[in-house]
Protein backbone atom coordinates (compact mmCIF):
# COMPACT_ATOMS: atom_id res chain seq x y z
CA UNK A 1 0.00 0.00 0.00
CA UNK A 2 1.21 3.24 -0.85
CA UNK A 3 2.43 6.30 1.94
CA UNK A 4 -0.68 8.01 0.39
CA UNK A 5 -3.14 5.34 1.14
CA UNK A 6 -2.06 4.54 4.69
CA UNK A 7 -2.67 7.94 5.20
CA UNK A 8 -5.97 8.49 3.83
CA UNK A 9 -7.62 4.88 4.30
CA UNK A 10 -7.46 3.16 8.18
CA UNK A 11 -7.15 -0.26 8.62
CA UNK A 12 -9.94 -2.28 8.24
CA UNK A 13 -12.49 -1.78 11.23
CA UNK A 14 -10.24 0.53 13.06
CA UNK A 15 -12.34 3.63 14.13
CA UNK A 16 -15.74 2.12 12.92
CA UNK A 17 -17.55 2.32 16.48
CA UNK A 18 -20.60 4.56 16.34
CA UNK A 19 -21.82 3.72 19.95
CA UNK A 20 -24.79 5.47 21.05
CA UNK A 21 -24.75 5.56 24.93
CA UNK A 22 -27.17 3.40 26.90
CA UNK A 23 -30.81 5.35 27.11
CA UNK A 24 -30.77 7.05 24.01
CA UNK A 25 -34.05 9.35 23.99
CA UNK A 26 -34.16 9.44 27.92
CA UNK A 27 -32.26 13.06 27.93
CA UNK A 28 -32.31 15.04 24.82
CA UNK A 29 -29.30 16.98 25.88
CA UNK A 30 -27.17 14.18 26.43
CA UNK A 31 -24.31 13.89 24.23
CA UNK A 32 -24.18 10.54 22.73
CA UNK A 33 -21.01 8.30 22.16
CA UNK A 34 -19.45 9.49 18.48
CA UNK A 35 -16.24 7.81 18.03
CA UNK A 36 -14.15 9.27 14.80
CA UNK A 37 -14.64 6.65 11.87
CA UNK A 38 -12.70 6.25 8.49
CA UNK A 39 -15.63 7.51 6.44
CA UNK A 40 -15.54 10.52 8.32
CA UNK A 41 -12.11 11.07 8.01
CA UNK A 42 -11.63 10.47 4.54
CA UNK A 43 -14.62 12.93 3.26
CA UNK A 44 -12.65 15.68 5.54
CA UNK A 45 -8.99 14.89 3.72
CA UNK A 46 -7.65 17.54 1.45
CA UNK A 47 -4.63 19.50 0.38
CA UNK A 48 -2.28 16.83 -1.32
CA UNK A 49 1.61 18.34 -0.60
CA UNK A 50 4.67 16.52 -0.41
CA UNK A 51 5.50 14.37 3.29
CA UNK A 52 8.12 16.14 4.92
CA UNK A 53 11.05 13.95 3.74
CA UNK A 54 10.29 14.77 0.06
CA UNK A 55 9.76 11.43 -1.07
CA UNK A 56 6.46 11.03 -0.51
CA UNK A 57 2.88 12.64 -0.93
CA UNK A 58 -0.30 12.45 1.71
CA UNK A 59 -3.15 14.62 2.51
CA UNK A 60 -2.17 17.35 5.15
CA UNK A 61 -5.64 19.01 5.74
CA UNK A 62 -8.69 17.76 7.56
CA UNK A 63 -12.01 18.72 8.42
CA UNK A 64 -14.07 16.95 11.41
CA UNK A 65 -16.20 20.42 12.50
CA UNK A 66 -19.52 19.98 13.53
CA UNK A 67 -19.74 16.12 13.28
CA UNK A 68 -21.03 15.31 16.92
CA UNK A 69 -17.45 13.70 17.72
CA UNK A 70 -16.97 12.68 21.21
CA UNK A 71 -13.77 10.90 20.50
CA UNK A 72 -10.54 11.04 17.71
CA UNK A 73 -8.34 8.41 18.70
CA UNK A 74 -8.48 7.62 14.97
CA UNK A 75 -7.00 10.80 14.13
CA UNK A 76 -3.06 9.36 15.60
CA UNK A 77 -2.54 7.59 12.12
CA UNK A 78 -2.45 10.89 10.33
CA UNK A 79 1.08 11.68 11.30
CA UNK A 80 1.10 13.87 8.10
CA UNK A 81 -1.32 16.25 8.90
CA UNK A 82 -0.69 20.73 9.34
CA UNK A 83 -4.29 21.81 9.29
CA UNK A 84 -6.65 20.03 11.48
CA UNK A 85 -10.31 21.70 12.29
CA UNK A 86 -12.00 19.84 14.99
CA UNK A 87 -14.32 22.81 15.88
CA UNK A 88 -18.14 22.16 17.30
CA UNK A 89 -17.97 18.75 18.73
CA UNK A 90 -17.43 17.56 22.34
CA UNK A 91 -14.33 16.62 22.78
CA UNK A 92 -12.44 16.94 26.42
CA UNK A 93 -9.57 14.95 25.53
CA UNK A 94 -6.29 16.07 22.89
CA UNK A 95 -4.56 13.03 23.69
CA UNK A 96 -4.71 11.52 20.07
CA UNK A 97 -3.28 15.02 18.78
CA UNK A 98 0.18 13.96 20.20
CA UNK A 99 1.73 11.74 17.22
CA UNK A 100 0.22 15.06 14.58
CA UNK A 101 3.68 16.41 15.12
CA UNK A 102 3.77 17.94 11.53
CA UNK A 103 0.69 20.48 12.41
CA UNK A 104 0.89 24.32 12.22
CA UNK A 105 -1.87 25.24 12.49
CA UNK A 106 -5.26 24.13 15.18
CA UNK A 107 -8.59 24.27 15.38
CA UNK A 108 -10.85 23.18 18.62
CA UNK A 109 -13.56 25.92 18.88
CA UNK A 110 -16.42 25.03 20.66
CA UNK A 111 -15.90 21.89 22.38
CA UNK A 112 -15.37 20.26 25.89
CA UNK A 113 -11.77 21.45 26.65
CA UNK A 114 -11.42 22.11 30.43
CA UNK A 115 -7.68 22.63 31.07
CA UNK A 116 -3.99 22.14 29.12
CA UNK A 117 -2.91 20.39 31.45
CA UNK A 118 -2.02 16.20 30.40
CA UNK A 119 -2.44 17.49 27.07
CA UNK A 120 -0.20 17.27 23.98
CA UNK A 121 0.07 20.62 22.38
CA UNK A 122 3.87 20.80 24.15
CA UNK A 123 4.69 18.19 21.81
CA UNK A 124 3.19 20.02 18.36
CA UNK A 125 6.72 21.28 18.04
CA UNK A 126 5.45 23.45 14.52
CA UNK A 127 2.07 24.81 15.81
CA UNK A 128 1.95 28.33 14.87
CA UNK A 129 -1.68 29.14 15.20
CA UNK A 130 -4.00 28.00 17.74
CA UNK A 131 -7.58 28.90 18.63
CA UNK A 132 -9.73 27.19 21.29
CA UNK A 133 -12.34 29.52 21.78
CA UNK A 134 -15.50 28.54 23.26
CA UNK A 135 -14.36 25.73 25.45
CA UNK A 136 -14.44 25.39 29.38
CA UNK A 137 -11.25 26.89 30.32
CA UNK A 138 -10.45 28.33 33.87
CA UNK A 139 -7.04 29.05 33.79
CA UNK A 140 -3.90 28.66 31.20
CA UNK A 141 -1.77 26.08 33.38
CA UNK A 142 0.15 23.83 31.36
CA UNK A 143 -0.31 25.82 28.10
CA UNK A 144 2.95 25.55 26.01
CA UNK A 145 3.75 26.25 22.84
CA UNK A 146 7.50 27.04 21.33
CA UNK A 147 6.66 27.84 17.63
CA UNK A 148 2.88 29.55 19.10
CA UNK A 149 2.67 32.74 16.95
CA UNK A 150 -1.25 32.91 17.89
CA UNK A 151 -3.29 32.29 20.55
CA UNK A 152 -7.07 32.57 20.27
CA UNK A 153 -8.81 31.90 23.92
CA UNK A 154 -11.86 33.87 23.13
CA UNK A 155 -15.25 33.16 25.18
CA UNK A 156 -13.60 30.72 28.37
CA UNK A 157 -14.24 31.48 31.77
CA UNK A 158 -10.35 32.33 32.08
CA UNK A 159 -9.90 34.07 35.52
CA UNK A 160 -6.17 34.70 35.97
CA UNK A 161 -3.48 34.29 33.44
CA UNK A 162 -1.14 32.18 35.61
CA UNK A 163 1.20 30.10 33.50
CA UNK A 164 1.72 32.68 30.47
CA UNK A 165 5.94 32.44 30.54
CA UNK A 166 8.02 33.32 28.39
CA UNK A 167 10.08 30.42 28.43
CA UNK A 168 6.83 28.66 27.37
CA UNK A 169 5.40 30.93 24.72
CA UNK A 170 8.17 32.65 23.24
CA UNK A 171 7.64 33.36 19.52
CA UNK A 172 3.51 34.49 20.88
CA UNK A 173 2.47 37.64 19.23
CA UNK A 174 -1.30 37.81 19.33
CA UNK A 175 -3.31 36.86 22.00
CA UNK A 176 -6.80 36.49 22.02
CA UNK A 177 -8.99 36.78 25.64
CA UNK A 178 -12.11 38.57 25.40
CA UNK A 179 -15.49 37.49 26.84
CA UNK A 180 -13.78 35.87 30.14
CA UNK A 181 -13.73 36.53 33.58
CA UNK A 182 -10.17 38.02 34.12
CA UNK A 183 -10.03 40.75 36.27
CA UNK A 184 -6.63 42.13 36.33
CA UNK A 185 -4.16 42.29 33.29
CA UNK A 186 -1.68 40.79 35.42
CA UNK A 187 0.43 37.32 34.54
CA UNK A 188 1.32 38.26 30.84
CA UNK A 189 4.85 38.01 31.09
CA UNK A 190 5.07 38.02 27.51
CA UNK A 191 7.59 40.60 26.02
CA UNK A 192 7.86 39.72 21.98
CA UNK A 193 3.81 39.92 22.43
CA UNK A 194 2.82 42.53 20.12
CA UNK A 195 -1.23 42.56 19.92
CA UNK A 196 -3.22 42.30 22.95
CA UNK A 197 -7.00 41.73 23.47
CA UNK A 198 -8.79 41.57 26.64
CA UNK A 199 -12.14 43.49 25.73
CA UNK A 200 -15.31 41.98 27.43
CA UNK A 201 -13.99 41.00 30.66
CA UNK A 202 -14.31 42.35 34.34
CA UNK A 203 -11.02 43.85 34.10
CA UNK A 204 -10.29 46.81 36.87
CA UNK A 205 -6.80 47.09 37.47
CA UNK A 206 -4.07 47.54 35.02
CA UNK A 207 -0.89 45.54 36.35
CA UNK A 208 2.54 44.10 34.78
CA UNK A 209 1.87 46.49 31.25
CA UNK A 210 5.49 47.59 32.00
CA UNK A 211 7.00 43.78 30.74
CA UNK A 212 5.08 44.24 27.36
CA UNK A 213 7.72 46.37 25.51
CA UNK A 214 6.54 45.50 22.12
CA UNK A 215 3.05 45.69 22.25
CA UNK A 216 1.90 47.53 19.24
CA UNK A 217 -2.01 46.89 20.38
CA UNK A 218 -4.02 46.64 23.37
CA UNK A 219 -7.72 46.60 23.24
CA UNK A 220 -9.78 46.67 26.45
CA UNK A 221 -13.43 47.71 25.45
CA UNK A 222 -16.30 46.96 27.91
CA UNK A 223 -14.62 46.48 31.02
CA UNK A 224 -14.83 47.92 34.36
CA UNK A 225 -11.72 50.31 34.53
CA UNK A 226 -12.31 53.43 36.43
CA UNK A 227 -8.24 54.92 35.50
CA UNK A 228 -5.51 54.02 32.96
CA UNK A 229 -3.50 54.14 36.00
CA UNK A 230 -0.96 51.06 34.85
CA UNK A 231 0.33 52.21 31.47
CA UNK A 232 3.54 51.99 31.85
CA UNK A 233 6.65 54.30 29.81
CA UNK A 234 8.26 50.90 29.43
CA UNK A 235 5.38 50.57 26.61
CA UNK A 236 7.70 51.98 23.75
CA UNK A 237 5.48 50.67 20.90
CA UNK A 238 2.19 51.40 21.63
CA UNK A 239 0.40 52.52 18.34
CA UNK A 240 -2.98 51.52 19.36
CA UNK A 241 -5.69 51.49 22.27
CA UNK A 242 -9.25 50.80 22.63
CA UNK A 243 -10.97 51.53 26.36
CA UNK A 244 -14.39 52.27 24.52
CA UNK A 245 -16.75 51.63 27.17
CA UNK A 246 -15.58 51.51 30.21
CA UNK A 247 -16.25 53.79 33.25
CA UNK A 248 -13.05 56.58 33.02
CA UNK A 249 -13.69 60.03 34.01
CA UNK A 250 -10.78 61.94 35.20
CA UNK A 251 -8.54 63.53 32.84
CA UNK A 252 -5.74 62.21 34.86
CA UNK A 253 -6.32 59.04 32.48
CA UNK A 254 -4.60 61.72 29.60
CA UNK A 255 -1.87 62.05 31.67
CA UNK A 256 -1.16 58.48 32.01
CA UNK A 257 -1.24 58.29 28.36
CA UNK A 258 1.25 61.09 27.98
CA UNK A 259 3.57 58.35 29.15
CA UNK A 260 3.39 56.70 25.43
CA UNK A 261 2.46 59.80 23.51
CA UNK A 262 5.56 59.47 21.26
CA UNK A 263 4.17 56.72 19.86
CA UNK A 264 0.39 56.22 20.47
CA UNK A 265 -1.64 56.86 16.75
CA UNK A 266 -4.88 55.40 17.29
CA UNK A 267 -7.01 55.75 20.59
CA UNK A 268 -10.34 54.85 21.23
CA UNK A 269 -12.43 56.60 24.21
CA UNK A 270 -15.78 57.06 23.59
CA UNK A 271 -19.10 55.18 25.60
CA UNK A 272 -16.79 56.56 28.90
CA UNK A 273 -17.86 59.65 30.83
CA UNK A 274 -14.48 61.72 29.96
CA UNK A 275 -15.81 61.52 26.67
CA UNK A 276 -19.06 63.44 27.53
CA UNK A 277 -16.87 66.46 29.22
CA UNK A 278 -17.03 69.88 27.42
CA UNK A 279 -13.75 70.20 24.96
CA UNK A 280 -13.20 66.69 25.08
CA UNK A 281 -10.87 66.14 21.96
CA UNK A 282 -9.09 69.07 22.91
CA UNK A 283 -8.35 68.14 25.77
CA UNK A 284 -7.20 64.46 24.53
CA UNK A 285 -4.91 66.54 22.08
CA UNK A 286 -3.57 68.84 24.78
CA UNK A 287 -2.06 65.66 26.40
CA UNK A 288 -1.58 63.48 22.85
CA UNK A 289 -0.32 65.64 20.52
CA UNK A 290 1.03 63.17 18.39
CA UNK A 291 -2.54 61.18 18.33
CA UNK A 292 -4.02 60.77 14.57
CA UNK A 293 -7.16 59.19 15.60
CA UNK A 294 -9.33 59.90 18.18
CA UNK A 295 -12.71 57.18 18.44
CA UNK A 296 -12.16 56.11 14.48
CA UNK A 297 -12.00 59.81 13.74
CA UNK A 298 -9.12 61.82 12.10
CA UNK A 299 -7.93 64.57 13.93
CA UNK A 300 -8.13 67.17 11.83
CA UNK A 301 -5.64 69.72 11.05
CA UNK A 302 -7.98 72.79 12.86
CA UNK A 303 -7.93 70.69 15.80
CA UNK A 304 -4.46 69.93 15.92
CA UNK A 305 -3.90 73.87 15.29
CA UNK A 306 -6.32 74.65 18.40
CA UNK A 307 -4.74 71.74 20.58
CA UNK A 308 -1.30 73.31 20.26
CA UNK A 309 -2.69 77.31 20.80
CA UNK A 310 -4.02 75.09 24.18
CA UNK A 311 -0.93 73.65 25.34
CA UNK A 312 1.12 77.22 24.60
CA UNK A 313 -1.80 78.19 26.90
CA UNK A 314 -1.25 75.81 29.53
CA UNK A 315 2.56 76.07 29.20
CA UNK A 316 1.79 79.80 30.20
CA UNK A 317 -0.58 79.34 33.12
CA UNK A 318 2.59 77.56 34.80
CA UNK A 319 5.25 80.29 34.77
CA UNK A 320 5.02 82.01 38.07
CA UNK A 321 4.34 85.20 38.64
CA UNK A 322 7.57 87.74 39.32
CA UNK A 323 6.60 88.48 42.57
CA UNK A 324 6.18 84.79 42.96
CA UNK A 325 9.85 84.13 42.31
């Protein structure tokens, strides 16, 4: 049999199982027994590229989304495979992942998947994209991932971020966490990260900003953050930063964001009650005068003109007074 067969046909009655679990029709949202079978698996084969070695060809893209699977330990025989989906099923179990040591790229959306830890993503050596969004994750423990470039962990019930390292992650430049539960921006100890989202969360505190150096973008929309107390100078390639909707009223925020105004382009304020104050983009602008957006806007060049005619202002209103000196 050829390298191409063995890797699109199982062996005979390997995989064929299509249990049903005992008292089928008793609970209607029970999930029933689905074990991975080779029809399945070769109706989702595609892509037909060269094995790694050269000498060889074999299908290195499947597609098992939204086919009630409960179980893939057929899927170990694949050993050829870079783009798996396994999205919309209900799985709790990446155990037959660990021989796919060719993949780059990973889909589990939607499924069962309660924690990393016991599973075999440590050993996808080549995995540079990642997304389990949707699952039943609490916390990031045992997450690694040495070639991770991205990391989509979108709609979890993610509290803290322990177990982000560097050491673990370190080629990770986009990170995906919004819709969780995290309440602090601490435990990203990620510094080649360069785009950041954390929007929908409970988030009230920004801590540990300062070990981000290259973060280009960090988006934090509909949280609960009362400051921007927690941007941190060390920030040195901030271009972009969305706080739409969150509860900041002081215009000390502006002054925290002076920190990065050397390099900050794009920021995004609005649905927050500074945003309602009287001269509010000229105030932003007073602080920002490098900014080129301001809530999707331009800044245009009359506002830029009366921004700097309000700094020369301010500049002013601190010189003392001769009999003050």
């Amino acid at each position: 049999m050829s390298e191409i067969e063995e890797n699109a046909v199982l062996s005979e009655g390997e995989g064929e199982e299509e249990a049903q679990e005992e008292g089928h029709g008793e609970e209607e949202d029970k999930v029933q027994v689905c074990h991975l079978t080779q029809e399945t698996v070769t109706q989702g084969l595609s892509l037909l590229c060269r094995t790694g070695n050269g000498l060889a060809h074999a299908f290195v893209k499947l597609d098992l989304k939204d086919k009630g699977l409960t179980d893939i330990a057929a899927i170990s025989n694949y050993i050829h495979l870079r783009f798996l989906d396994v999205s919309n099923n209900h799985l709790t179990d990446l155990a037959p992942l660990a021989s796919l040591t060719q993949l780059l790229w990973l889909k589990i959306d939607s499924n069962a998947v309660a924690c990393f830890k016991g599973q075999p993503l440590g050993q996808l050596t080549y995995l540079q994209w990642l997304s389990v969004a949707m699952n039943q994750l609490k916390d990031l423990e045992g997450l690694v991932g040495p070639a991770l470039e991205s990391l989509n962990l979108i709609g979890n019930s993610i509290q803290r971020v322990n177990g982000l390292q560097y050491g673990h992650l370190t080629n990770l430049a986009t990170l995906e966490l919004r819709g969780n539960r995290l309440d602090t921006t601490d435990g990203i100890y990620l510094p080649n990260l360069r785009r950041l989202y954390l929007g929908q969360n409970v988030i009230k505190r920004l801590e540990g900003l300062e070990r981000l150096e290259r973060l280009t973008t960090l988006h934090l929309r509909d949280n609960q953050l009362e400051t921007l107390d927690g941007i941190s100078p060390n920030m040195k390639c901030l271009q972009y930063l969305n706080v739409r909707g969150n509860a900041i009223l002081s215009q000390n925020a502006l002054r925290c964001l002076a920190l990065v105004s050397n390099t900050l382009r794009a920021l995004v304020l609005s649905e927050n009650p500074l945003a309602e104050t009287r001269d509010y983009r000229l105030c932003v602008l007073a602080h920002l005068p490098q900014l080129e957006r301001l809530d999707k806007d331009p800044i245009s060049s009359e506002e830029r003109t009366e921004a700097q005619e309000r700094i020369k202002e301010l500049k002013e209103e601190e010189i003392p007074e001769p009999e003050d000196l």
